[in-house]
N, C-alpha and C. Protein backbone atom coordinates (compact mmCIF):
# COMPACT_ATOMS: atom_id res chain seq x y z
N UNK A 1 -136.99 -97.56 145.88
CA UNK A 1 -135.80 -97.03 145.23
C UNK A 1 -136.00 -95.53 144.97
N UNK A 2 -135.01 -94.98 145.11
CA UNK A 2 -135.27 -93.20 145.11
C UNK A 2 -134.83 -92.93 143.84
N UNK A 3 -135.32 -91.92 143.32
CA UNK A 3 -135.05 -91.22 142.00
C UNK A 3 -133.48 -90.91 142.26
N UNK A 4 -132.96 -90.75 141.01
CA UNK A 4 -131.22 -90.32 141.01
C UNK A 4 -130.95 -88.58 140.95
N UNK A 5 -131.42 -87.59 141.27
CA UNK A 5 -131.38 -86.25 141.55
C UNK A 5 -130.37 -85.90 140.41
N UNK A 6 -129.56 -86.30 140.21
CA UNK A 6 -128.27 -86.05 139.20
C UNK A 6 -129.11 -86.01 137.82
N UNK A 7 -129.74 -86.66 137.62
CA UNK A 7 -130.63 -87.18 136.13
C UNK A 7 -130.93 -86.02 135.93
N UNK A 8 -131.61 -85.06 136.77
CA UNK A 8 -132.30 -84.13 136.26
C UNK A 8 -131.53 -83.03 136.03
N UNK A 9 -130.32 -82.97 137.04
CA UNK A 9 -129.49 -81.78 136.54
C UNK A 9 -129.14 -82.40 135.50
N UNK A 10 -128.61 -83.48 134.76
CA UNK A 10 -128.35 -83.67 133.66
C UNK A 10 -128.88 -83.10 132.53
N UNK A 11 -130.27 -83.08 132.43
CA UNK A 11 -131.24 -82.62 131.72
C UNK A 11 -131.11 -81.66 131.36
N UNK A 12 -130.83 -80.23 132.47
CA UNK A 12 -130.64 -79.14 132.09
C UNK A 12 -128.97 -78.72 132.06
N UNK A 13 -128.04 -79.88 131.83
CA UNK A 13 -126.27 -78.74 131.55
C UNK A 13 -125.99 -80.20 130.45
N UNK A 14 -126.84 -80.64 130.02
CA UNK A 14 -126.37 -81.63 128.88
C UNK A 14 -126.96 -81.16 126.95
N UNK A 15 -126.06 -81.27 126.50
CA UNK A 15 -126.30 -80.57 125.11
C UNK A 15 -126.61 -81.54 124.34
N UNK A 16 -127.85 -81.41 122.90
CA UNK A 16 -127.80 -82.32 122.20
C UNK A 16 -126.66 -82.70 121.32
N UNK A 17 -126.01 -83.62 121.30
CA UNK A 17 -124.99 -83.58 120.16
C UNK A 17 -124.83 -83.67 118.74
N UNK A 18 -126.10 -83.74 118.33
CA UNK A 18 -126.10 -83.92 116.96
C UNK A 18 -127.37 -83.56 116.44
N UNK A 19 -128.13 -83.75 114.87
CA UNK A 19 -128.70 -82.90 114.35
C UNK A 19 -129.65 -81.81 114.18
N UNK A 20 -130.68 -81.54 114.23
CA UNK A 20 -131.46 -80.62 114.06
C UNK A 20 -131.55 -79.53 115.20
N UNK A 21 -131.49 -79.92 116.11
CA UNK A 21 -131.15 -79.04 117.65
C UNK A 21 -129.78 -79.39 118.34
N UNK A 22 -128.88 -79.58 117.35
CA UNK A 22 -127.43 -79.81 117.81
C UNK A 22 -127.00 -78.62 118.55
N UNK A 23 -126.50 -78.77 119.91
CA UNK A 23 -126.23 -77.42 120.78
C UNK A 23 -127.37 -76.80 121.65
N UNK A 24 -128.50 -77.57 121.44
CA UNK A 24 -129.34 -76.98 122.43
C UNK A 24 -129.32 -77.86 123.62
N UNK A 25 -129.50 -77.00 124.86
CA UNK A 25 -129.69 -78.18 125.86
C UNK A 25 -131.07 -79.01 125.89
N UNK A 26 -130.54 -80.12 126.32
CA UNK A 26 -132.00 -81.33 126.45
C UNK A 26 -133.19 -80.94 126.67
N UNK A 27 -133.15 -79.86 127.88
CA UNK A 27 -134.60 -79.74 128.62
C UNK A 27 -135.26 -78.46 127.74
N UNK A 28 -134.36 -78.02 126.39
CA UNK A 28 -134.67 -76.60 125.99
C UNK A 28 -135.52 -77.08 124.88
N UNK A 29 -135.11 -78.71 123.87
CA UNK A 29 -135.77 -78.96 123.03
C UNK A 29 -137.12 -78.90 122.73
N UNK A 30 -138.17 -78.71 121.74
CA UNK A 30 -139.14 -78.55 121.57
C UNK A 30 -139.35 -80.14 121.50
N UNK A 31 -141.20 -80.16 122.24
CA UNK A 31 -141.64 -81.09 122.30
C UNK A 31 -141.94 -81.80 121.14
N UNK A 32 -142.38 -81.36 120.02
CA UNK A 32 -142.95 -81.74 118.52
C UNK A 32 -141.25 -82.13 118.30
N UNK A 33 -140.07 -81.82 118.31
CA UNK A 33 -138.82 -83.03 117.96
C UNK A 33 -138.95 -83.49 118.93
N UNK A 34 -139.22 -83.92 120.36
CA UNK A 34 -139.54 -84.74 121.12
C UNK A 34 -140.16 -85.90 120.36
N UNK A 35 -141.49 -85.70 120.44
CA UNK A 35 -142.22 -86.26 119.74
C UNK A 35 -142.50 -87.27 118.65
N UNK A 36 -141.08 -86.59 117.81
CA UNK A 36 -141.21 -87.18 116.06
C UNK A 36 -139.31 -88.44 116.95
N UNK A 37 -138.41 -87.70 117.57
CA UNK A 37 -137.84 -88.67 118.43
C UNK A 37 -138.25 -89.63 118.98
N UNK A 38 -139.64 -89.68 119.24
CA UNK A 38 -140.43 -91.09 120.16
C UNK A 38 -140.76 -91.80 119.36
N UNK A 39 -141.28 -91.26 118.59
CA UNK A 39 -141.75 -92.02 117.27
C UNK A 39 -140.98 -92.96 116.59
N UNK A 40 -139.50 -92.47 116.10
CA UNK A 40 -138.28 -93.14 115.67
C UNK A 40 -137.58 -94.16 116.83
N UNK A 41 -137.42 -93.55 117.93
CA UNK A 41 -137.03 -94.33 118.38
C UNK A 41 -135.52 -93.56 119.32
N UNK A 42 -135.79 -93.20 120.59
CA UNK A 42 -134.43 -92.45 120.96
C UNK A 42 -133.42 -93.36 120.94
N UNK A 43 -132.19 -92.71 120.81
CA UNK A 43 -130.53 -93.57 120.43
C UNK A 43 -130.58 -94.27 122.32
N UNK A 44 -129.56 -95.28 121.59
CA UNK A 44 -129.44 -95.81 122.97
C UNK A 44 -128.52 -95.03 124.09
N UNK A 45 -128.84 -95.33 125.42
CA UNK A 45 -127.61 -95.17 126.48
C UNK A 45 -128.13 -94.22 127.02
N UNK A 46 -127.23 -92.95 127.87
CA UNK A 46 -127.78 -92.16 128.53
C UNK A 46 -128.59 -90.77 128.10
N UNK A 47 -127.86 -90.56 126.64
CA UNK A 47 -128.65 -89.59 125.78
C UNK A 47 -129.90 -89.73 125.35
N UNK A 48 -130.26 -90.89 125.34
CA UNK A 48 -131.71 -91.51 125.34
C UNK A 48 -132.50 -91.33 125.91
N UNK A 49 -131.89 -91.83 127.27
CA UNK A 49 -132.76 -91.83 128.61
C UNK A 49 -132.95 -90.40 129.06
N UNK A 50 -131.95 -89.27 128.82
CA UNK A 50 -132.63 -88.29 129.16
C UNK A 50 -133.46 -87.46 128.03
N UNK A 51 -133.16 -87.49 126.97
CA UNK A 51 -134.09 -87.28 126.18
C UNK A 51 -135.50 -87.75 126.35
N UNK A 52 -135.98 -88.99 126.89
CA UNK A 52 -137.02 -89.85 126.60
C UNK A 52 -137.40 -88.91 128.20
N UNK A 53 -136.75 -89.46 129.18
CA UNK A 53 -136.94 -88.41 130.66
C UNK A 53 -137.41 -86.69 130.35
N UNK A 54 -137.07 -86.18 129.52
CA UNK A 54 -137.65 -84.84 129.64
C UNK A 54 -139.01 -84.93 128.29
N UNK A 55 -139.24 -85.98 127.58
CA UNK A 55 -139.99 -86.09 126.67
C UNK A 55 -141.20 -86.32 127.81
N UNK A 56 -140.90 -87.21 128.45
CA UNK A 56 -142.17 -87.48 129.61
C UNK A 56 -142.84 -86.48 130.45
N UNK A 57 -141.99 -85.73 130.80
CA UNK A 57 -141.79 -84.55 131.70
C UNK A 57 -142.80 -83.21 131.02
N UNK A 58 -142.05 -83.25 129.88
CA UNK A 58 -143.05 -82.30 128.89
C UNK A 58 -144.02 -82.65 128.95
N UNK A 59 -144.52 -83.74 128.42
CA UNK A 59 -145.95 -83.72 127.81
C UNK A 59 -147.15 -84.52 128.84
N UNK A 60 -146.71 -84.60 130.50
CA UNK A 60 -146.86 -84.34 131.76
C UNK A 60 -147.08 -83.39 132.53
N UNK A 61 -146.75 -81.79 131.73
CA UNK A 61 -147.06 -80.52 132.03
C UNK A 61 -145.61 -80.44 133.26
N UNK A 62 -144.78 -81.05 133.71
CA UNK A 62 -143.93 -80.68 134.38
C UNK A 62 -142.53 -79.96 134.25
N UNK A 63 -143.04 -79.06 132.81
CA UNK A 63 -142.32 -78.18 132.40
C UNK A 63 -141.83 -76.84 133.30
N UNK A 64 -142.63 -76.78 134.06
CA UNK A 64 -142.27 -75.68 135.65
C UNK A 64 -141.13 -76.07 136.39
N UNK A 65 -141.04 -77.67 136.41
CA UNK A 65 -140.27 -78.23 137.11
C UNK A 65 -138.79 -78.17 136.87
N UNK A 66 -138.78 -78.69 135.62
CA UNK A 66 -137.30 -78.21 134.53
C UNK A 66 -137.11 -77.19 134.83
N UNK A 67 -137.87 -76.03 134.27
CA UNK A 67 -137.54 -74.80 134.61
C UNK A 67 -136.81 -73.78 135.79
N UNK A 68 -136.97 -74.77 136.72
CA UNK A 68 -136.44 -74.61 138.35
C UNK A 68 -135.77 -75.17 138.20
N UNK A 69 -135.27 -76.46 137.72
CA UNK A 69 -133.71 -77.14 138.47
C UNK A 69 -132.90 -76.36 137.87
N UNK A 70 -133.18 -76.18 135.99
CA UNK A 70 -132.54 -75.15 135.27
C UNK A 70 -132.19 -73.75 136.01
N UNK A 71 -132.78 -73.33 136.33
CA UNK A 71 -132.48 -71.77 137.29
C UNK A 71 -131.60 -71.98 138.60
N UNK A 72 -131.79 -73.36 139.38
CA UNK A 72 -131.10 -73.65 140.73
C UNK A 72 -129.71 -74.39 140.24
N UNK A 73 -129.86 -75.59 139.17
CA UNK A 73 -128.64 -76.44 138.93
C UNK A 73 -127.92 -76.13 137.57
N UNK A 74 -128.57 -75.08 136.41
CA UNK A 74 -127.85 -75.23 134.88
C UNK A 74 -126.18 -74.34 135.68
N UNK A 75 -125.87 -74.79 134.42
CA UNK A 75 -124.09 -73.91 134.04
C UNK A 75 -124.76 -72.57 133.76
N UNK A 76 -124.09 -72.00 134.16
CA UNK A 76 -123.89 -70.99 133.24
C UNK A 76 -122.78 -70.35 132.53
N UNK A 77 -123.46 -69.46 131.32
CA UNK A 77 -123.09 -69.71 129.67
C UNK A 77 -122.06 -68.58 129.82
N UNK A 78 -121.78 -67.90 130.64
CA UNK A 78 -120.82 -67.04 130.83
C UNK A 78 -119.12 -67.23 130.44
C-alpha cells in the first residue's frame, strides 16, 4: 500500500484550530507541545492523525523533510 502524498501537504497548509498554538500550522508546532499532546492523547479524526504524523516525523529527525514539502507544497500567506 503506498503512502497518501496529500497527508503530507496537509501537514504543512493545515492550521491548528484551537488552543495554545491556535493558528499555527501543524508542521510549525513545537515538538515539547507535541510531546505533552502524546502524552494526553491527540483528538480524534484527521487532526489527530496529522498531528500524531508530524509528531513522528519530528522526533525521527525528518524535520528536513517537512521543511521541503513546506517550501514545494505550503500556501502562501500572501
Amino acid at each position: 500500500m503506498q503512502p497518501d502524498p496529500t497527508v503530507l501537504i496537509d501537514m504543512v497548509n493545515t492550521r491548528m484550530p484551537f488552543g495554545k498554538y491556535q493558528g499555527t500550522l501543524i508542521c510549525d508546532i513545537p515538538v515539547s507541545y507535541l510531546e505533552w499532546m502524546h502524552s494526553k492523547g491527540f483528538p480524534p479524526g484527521k487532526l489527530g492523525m496529522l498531528l500524531a504524523s508530524v509528531f513522528e516525523m519530528k522526533t525521527n529527525g525528518l524535520d528536513k523533510l517537512l521543511r521541503a514539502i513546506k517550501e514545494k507544497h505550503g500556501k502562501s500567506m500572501r
